[in-house]
C-alpha atoms as a PDB file:
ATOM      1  CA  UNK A   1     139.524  71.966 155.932  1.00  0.00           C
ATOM      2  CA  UNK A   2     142.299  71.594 152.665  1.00  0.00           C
ATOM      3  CA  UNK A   3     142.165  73.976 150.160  1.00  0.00           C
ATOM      4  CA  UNK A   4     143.221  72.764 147.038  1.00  0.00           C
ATOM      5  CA  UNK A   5     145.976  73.475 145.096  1.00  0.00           C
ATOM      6  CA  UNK A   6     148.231  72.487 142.433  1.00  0.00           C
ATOM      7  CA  UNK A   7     151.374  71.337 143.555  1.00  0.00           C
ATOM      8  CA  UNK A   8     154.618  69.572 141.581  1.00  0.00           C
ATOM      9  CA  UNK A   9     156.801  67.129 143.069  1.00  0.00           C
ATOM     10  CA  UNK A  10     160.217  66.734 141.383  1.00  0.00           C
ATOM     11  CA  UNK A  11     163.051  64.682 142.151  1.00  0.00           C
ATOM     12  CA  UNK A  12     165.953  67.500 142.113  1.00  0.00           C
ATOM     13  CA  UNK A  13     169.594  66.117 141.176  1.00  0.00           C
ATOM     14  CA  UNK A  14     172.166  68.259 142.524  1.00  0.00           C
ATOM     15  CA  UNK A  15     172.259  70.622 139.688  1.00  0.00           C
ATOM     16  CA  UNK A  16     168.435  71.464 139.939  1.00  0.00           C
ATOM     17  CA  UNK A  17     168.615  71.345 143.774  1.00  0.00           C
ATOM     18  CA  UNK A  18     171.728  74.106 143.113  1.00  0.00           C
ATOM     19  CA  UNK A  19     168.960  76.599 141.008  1.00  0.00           C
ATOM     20  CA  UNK A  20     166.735  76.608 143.970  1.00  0.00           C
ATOM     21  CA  UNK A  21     169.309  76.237 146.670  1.00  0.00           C
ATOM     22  CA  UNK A  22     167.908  79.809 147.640  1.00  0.00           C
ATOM     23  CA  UNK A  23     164.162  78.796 147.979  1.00  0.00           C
ATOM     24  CA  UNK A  24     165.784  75.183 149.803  1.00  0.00           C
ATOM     25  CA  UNK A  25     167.201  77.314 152.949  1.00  0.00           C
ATOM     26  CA  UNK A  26     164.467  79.578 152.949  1.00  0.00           C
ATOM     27  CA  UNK A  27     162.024  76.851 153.337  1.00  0.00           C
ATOM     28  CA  UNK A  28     164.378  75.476 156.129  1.00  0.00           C
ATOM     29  CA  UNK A  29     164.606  78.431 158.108  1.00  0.00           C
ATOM     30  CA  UNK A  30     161.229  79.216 157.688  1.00  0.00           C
ATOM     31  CA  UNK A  31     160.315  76.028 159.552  1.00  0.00           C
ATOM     32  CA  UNK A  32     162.897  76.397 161.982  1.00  0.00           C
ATOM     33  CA  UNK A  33     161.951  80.164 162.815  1.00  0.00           C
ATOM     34  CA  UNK A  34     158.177  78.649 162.956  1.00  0.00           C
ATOM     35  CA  UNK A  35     159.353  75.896 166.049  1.00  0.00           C
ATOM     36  CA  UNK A  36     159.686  72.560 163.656  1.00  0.00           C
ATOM     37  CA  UNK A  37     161.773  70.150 165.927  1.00  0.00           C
ATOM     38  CA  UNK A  38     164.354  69.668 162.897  1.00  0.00           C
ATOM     39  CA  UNK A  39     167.851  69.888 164.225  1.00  0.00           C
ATOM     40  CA  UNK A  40     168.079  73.595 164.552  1.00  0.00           C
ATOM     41  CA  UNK A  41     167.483  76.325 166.710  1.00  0.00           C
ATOM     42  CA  UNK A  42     166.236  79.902 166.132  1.00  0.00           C
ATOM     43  CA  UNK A  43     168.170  81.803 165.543  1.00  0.00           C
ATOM     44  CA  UNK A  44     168.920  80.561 162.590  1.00  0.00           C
ATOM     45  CA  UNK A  45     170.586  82.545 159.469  1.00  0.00           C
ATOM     46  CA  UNK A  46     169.867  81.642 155.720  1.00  0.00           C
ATOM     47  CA  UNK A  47     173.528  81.482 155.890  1.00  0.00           C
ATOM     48  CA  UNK A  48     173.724  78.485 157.745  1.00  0.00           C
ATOM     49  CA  UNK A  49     170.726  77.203 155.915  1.00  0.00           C
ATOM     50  CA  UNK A  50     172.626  77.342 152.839  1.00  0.00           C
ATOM     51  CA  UNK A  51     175.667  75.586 154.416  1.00  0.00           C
ATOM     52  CA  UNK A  52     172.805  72.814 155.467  1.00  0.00           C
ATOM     53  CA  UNK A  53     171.654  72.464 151.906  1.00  0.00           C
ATOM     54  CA  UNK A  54     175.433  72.770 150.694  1.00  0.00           C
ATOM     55  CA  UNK A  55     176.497  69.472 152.381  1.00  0.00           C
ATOM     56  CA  UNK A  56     173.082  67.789 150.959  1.00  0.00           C
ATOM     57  CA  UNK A  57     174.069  68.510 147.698  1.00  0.00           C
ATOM     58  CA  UNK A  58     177.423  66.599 148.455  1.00  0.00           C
ATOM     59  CA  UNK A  59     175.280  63.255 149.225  1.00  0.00           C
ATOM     60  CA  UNK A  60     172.480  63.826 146.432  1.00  0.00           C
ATOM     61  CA  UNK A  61     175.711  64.148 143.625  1.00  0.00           C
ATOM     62  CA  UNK A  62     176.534  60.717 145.297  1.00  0.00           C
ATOM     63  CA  UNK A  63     173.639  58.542 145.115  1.00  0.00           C
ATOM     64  CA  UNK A  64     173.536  58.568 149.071  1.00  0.00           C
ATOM     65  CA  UNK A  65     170.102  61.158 149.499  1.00  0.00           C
ATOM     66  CA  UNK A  66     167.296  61.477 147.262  1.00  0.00           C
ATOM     67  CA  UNK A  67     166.158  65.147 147.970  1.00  0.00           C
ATOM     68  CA  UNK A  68     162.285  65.863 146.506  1.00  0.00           C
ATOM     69  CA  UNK A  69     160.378  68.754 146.154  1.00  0.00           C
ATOM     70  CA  UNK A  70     156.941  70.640 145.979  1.00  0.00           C
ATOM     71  CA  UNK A  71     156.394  73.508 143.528  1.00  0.00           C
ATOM     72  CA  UNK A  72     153.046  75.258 143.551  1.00  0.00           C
ATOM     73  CA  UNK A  73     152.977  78.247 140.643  1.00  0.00           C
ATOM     74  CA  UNK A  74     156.355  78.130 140.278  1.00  0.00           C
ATOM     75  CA  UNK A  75     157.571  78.390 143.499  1.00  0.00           C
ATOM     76  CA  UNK A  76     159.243  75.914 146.268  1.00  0.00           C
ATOM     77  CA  UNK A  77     157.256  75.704 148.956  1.00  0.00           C
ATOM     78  CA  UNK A  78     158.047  72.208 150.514  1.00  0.00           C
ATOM     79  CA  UNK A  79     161.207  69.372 150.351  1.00  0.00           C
ATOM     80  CA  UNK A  80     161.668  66.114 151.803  1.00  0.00           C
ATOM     81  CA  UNK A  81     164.428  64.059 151.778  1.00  0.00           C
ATOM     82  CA  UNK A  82     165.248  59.936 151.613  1.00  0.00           C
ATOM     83  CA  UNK A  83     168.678  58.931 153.208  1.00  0.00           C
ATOM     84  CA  UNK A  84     169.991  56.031 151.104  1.00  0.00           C
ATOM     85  CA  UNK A  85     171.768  52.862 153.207  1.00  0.00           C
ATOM     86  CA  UNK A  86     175.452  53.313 153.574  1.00  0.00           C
ATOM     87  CA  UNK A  87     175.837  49.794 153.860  1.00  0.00           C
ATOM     88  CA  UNK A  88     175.298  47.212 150.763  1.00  0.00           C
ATOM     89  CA  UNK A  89     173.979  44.802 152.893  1.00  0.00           C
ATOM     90  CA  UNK A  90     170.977  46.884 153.610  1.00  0.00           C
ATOM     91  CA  UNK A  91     169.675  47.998 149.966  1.00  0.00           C
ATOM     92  CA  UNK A  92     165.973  47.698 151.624  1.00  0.00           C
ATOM     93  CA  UNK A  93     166.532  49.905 154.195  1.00  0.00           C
ATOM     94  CA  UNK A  94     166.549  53.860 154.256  1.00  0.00           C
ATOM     95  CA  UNK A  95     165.686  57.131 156.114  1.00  0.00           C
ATOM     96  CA  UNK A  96     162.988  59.644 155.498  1.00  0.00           C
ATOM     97  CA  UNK A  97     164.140  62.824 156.917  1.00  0.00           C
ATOM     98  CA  UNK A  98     163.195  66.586 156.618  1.00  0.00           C
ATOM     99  CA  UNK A  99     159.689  66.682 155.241  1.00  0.00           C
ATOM    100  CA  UNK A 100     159.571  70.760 155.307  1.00  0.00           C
ATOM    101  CA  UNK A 101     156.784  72.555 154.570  1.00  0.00           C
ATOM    102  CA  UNK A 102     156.769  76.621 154.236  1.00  0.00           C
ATOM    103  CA  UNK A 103     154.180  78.093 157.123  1.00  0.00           C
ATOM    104  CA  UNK A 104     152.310  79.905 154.172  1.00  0.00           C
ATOM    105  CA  UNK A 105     151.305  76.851 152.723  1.00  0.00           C
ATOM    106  CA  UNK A 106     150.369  73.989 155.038  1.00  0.00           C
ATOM    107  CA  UNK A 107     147.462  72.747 155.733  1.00  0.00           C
ATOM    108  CA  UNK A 108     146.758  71.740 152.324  1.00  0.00           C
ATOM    109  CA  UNK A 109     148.166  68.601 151.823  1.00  0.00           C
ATOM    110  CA  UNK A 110     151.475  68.726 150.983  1.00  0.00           C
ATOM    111  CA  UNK A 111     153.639  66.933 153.540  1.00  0.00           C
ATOM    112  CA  UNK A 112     151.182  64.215 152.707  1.00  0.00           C
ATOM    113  CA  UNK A 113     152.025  64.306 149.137  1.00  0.00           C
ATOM    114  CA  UNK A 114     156.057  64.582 149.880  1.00  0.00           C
ATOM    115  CA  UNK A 115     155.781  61.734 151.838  1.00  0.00           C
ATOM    116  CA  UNK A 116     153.534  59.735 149.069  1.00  0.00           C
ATOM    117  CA  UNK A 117     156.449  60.331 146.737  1.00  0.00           C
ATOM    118  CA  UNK A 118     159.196  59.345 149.354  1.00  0.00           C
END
């Protein structure tokens, strides 16, 4: 059974995404330290989470990722991410990829609702 609860998806450009760059790795490593098949393996630092996030950042500035995510009372609790085409060719085309929600609040819809908004 969901349990309802408010949640806030926002479209961060790389200035937001900077402000919660923090509450961005911690969401990653929380998923990584909870077994999500993501890319990473446990161990896995907030340092290099950061660096992850870091080299996002480079691609949202760009125009090349659209990074979105989920605020519930104020704080981050789940991201998801849309990989724009490289080539021009392919404007149709793109790449969802880490839909990350924190272990303390799944189960409540909000992976569904990152994806809606993807």
């Amino acid at each position: 059974m969901t349990e309802s609860v408010e949640v806030e998806i926002r479209r961060l450009d790389a200035a937001a995404a900077r402000t919660h760059l923090d509450d961005l790795a911690a969401v990653l490593v929380d998923c990584v330290e909870g077994g999500a098949s993501v890319g990473y393996l446990a161990p896995f630092s907030h340092e290099e989470a950061l660096r992850v996030y870091e080299e996002y950042l480079v691609d949202v500035a760009c125009g090349r990722r659209v990074l979105l995510a989920a605020f519930s009372e104020g704080a981050l609790i789940g991201t998801a991410q849309l990989v724009l085409p490289p080539h021009p060719n392919q404007p149709h085309r793109a790449e969802v990829a880490r839909v990350l929600v924190h272990r303390s609040a799944r189960r409540r819809g909000i992976a569904s609702r990152l994806m809606a908004e993807v």
